[in-house]
PDB file of N, CA and C in Angstrom:
ATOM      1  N   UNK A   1      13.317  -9.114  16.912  1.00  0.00           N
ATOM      2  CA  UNK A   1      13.214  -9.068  15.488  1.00  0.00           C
ATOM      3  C   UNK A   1      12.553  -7.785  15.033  1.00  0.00           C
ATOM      4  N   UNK A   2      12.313  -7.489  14.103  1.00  0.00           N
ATOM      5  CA  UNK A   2      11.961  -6.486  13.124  1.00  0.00           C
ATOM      6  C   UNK A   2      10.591  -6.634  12.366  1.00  0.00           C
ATOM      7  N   UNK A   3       9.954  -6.042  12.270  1.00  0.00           N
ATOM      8  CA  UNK A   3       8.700  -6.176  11.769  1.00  0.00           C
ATOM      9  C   UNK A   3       8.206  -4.925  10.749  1.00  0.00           C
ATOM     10  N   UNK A   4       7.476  -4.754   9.825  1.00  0.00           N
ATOM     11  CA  UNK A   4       7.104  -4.084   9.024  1.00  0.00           C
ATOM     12  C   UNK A   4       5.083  -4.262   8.820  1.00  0.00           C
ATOM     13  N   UNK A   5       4.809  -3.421   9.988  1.00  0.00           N
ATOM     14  CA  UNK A   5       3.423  -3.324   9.736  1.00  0.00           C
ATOM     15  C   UNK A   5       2.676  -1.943   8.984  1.00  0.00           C
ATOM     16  N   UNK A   6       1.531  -1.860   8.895  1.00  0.00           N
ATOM     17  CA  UNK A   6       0.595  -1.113   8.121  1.00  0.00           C
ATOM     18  C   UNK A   6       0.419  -0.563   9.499  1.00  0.00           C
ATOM     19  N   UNK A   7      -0.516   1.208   9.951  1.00  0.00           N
ATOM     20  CA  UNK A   7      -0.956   1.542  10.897  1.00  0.00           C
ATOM     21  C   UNK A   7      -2.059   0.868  11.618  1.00  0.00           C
ATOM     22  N   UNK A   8      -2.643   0.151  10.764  1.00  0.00           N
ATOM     23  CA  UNK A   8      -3.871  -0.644  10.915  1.00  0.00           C
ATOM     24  C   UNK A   8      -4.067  -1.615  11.679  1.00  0.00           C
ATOM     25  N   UNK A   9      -2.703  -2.024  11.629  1.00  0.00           N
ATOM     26  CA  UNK A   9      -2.955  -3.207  12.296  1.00  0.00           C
ATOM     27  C   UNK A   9      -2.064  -3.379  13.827  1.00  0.00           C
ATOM     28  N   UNK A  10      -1.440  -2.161  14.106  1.00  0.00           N
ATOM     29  CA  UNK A  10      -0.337  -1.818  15.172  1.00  0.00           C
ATOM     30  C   UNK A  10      -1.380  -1.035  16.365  1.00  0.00           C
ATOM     31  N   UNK A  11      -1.997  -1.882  17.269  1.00  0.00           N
ATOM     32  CA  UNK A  11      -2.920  -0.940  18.246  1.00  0.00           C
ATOM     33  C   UNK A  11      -1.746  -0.895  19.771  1.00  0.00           C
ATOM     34  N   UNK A  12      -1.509   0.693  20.246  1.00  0.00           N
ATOM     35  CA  UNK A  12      -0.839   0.516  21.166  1.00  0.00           C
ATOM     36  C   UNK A  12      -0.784   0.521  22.078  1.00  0.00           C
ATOM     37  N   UNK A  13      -2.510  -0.038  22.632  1.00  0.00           N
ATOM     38  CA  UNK A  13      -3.586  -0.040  24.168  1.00  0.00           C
ATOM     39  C   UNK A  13      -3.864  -1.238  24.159  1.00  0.00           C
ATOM     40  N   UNK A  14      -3.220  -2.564  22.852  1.00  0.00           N
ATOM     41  CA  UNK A  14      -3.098  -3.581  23.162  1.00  0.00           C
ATOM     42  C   UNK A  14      -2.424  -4.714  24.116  1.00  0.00           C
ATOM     43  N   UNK A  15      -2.618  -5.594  24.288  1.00  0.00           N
ATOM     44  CA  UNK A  15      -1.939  -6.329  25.255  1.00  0.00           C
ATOM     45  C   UNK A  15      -0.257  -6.526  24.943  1.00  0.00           C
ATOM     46  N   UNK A  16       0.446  -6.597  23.915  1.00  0.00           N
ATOM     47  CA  UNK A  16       1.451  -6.100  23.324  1.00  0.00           C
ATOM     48  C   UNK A  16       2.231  -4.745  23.029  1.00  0.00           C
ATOM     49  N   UNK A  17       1.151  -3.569  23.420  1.00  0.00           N
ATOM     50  CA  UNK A  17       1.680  -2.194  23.197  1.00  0.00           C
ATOM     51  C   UNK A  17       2.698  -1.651  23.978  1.00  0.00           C
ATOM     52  N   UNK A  18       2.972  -2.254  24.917  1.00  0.00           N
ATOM     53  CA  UNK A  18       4.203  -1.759  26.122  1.00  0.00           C
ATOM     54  C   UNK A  18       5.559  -2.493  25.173  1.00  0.00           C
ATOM     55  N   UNK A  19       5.095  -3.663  24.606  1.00  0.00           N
ATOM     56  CA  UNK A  19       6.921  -4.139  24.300  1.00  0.00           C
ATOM     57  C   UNK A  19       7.024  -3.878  23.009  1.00  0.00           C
ATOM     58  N   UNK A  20       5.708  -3.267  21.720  1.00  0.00           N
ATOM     59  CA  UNK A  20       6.700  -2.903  20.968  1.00  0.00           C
ATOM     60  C   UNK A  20       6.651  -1.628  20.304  1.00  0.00           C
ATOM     61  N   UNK A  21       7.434  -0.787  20.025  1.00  0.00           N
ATOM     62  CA  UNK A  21       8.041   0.367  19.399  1.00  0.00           C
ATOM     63  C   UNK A  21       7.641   0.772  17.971  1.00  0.00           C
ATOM     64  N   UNK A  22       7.006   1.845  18.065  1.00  0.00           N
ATOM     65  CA  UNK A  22       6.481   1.827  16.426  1.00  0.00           C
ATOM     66  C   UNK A  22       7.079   2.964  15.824  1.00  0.00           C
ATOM     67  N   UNK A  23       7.725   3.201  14.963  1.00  0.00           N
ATOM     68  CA  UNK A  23       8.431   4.263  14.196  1.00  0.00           C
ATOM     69  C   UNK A  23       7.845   4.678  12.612  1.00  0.00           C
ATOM     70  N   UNK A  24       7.337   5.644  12.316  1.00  0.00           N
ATOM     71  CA  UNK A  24       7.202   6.559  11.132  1.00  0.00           C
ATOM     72  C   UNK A  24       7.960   6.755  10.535  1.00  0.00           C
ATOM     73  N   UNK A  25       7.779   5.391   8.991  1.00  0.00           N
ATOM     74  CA  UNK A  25       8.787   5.286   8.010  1.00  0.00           C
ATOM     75  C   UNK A  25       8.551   6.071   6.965  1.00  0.00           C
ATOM     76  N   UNK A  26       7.567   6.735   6.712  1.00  0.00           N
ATOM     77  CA  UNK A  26       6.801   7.611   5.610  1.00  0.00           C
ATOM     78  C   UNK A  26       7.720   7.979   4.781  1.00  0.00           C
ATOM     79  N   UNK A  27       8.699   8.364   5.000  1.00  0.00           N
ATOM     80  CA  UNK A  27       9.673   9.253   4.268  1.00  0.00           C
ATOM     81  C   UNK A  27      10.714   8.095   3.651  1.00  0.00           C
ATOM     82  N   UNK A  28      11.483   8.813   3.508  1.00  0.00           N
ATOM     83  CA  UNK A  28      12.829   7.850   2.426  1.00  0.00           C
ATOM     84  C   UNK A  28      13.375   6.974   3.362  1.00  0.00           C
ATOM     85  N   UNK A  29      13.346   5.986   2.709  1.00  0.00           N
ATOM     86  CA  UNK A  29      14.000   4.828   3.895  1.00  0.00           C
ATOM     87  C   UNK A  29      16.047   4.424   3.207  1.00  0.00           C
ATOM     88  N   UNK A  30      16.371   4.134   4.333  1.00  0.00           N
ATOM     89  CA  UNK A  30      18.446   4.225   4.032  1.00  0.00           C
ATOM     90  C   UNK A  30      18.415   2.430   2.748  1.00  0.00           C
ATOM     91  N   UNK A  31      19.321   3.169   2.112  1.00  0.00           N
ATOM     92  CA  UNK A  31      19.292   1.529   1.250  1.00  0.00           C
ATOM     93  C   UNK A  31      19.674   0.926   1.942  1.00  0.00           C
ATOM     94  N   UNK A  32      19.611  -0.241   1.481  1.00  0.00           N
ATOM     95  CA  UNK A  32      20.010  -1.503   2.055  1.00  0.00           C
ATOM     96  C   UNK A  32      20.854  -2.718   1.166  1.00  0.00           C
ATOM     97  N   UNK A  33      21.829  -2.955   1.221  1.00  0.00           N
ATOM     98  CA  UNK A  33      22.818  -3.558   0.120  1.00  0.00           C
ATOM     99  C   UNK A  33      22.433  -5.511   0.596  1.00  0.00           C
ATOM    100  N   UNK A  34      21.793  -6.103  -0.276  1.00  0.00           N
ATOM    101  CA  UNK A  34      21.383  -7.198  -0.054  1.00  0.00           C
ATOM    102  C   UNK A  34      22.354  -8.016  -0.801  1.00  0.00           C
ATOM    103  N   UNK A  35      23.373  -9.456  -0.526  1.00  0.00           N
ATOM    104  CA  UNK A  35      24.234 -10.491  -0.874  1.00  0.00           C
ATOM    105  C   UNK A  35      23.347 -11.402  -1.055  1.00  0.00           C
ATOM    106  N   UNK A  36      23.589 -12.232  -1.871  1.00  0.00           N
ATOM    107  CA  UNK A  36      22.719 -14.041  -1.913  1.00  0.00           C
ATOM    108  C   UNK A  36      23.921 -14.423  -2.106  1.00  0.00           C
ATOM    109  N   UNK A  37      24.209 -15.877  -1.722  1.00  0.00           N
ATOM    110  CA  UNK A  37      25.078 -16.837  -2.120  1.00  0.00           C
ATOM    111  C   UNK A  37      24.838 -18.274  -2.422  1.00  0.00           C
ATOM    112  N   UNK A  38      25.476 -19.199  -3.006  1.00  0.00           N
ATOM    113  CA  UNK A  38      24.744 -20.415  -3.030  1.00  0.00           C
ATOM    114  C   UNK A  38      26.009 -21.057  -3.845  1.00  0.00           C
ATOM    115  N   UNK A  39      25.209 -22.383  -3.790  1.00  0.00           N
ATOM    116  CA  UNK A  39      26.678 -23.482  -3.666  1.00  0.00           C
ATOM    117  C   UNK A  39      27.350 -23.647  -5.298  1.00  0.00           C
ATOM    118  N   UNK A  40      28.343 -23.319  -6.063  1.00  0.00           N
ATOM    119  CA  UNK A  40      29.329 -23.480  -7.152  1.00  0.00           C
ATOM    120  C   UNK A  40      28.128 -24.426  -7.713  1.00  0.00           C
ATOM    121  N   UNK A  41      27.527 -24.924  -9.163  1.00  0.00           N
ATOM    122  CA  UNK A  41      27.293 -26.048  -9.532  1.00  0.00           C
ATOM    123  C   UNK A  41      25.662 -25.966  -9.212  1.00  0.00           C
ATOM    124  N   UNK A  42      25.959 -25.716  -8.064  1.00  0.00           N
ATOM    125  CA  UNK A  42      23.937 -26.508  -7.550  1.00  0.00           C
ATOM    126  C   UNK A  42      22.968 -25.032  -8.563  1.00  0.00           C
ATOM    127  N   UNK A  43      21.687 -26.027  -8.627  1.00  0.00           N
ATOM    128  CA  UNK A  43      21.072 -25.077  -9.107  1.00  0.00           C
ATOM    129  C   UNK A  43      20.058 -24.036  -7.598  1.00  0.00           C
ATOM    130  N   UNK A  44      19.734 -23.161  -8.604  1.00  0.00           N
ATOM    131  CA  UNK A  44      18.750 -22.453  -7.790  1.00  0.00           C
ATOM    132  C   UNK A  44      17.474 -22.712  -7.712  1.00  0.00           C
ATOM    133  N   UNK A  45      16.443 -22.621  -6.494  1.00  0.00           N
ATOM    134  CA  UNK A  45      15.010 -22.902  -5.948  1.00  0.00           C
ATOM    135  C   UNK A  45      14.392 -22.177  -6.724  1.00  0.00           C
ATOM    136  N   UNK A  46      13.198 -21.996  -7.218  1.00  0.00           N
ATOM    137  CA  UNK A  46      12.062 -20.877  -7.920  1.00  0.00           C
ATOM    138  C   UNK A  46      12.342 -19.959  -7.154  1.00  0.00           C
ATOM    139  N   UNK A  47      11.949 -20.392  -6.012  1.00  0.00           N
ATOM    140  CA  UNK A  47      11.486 -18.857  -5.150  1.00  0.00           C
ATOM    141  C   UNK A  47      13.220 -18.231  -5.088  1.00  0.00           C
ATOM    142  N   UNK A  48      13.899 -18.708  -5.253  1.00  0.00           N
ATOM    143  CA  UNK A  48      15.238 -18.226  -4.959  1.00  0.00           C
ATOM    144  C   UNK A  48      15.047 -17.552  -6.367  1.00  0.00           C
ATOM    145  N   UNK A  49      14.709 -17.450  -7.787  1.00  0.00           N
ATOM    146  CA  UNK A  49      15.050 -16.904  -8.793  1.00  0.00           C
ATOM    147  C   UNK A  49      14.123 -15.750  -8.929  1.00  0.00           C
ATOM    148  N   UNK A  50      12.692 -16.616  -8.031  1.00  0.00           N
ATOM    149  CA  UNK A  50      11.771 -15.318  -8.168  1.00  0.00           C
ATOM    150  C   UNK A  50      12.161 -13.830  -7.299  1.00  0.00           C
ATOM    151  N   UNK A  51      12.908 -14.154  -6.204  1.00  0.00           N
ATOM    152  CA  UNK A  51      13.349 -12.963  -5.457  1.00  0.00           C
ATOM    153  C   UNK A  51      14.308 -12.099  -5.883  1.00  0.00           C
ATOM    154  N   UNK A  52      15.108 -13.226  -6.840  1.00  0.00           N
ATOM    155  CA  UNK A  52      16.500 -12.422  -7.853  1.00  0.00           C
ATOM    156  C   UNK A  52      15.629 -11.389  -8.780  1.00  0.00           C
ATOM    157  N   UNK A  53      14.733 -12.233  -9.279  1.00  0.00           N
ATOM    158  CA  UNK A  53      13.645 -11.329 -10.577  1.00  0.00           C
ATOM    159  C   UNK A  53      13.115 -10.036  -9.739  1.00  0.00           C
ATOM    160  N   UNK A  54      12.616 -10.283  -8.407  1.00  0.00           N
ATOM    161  CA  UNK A  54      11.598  -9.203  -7.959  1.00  0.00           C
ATOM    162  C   UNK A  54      12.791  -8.074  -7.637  1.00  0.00           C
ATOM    163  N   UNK A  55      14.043  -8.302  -6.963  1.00  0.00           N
ATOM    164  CA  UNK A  55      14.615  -7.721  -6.335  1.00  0.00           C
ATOM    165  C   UNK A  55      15.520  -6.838  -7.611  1.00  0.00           C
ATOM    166  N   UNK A  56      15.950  -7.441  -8.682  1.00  0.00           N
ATOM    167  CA  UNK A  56      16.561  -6.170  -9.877  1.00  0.00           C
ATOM    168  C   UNK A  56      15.291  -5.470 -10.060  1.00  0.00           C
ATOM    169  N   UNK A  57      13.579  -6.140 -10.487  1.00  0.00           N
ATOM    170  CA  UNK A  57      13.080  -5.228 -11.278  1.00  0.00           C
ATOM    171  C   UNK A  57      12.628  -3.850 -10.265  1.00  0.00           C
ATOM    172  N   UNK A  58      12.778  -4.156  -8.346  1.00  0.00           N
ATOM    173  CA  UNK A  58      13.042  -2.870  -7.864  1.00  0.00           C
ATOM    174  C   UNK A  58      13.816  -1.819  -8.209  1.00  0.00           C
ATOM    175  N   UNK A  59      15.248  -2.391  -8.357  1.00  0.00           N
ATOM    176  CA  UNK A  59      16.465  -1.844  -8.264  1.00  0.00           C
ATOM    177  C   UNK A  59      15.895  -0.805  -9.926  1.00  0.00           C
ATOM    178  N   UNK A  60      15.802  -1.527 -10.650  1.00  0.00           N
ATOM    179  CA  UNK A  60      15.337  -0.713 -11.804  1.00  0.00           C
ATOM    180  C   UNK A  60      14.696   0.698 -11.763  1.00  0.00           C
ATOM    181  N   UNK A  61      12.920   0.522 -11.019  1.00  0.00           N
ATOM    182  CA  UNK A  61      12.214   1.367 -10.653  1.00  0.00           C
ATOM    183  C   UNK A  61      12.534   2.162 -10.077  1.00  0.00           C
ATOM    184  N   UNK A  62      13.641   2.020  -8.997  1.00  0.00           N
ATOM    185  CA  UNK A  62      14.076   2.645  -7.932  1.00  0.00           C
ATOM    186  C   UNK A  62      15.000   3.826  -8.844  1.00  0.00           C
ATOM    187  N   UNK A  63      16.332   3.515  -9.541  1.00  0.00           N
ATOM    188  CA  UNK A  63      17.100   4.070 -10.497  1.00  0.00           C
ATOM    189  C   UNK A  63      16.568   5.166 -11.476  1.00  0.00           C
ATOM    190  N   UNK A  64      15.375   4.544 -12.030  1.00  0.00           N
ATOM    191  CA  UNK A  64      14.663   5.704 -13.001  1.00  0.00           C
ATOM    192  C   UNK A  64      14.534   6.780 -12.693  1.00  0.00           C
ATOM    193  N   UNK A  65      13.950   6.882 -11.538  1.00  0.00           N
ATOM    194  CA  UNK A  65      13.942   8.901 -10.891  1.00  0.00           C
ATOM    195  C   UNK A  65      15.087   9.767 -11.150  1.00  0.00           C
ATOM    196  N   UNK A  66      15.998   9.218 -10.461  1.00  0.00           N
ATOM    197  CA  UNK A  66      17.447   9.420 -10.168  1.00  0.00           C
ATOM    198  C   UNK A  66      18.091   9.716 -11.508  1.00  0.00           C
ATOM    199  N   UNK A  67      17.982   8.974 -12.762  1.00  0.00           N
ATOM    200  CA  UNK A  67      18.557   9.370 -13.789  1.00  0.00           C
ATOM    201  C   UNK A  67      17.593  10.268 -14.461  1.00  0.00           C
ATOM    202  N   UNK A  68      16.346  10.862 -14.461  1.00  0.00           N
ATOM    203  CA  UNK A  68      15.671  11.741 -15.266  1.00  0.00           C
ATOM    204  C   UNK A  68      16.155  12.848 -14.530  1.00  0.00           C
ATOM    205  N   UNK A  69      16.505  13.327 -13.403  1.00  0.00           N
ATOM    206  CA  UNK A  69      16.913  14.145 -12.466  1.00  0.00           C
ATOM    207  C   UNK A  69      18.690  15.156 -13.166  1.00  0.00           C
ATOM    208  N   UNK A  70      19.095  14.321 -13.677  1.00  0.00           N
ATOM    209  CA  UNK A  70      20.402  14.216 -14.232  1.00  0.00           C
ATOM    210  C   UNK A  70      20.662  15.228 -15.415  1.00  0.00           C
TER     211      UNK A  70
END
């Protein structure tokens, strides 16, 4: 699996430091095109609406640079 840690907390003289791989994301990371789906009719979970909410008002923030640039 995939993991997303802070430097802080990744020691690599730990008992874990041989199996895992740490890479320097600092810079621009590649988008990533995210799908949801869900069933015709049924409704949606909170947390399912809250991730819809969190995930445009990125997409937003993200966009703004990009069009003052223009």
């Amino acid at each position: 699996g995939v993991a997303l840690l802070p430097d802080l907390v990744y020691r690599p003289w730990s008992l874990e430091g041989d199996r895992i791989e740490s890479r320097d994301i600092s810079g621009s990371l590649p988008v990533v095109q995210v799908g949801m789906v869900w069933r015709r009719g049924s409704g949606l979970p909170q947390a399912a609406r809250d991730f819809i909410g969190l995930a445009q008002s990125q997409r937003m923030v993200r966009q703004r640079p990009e069009k003052i640039g223009r």
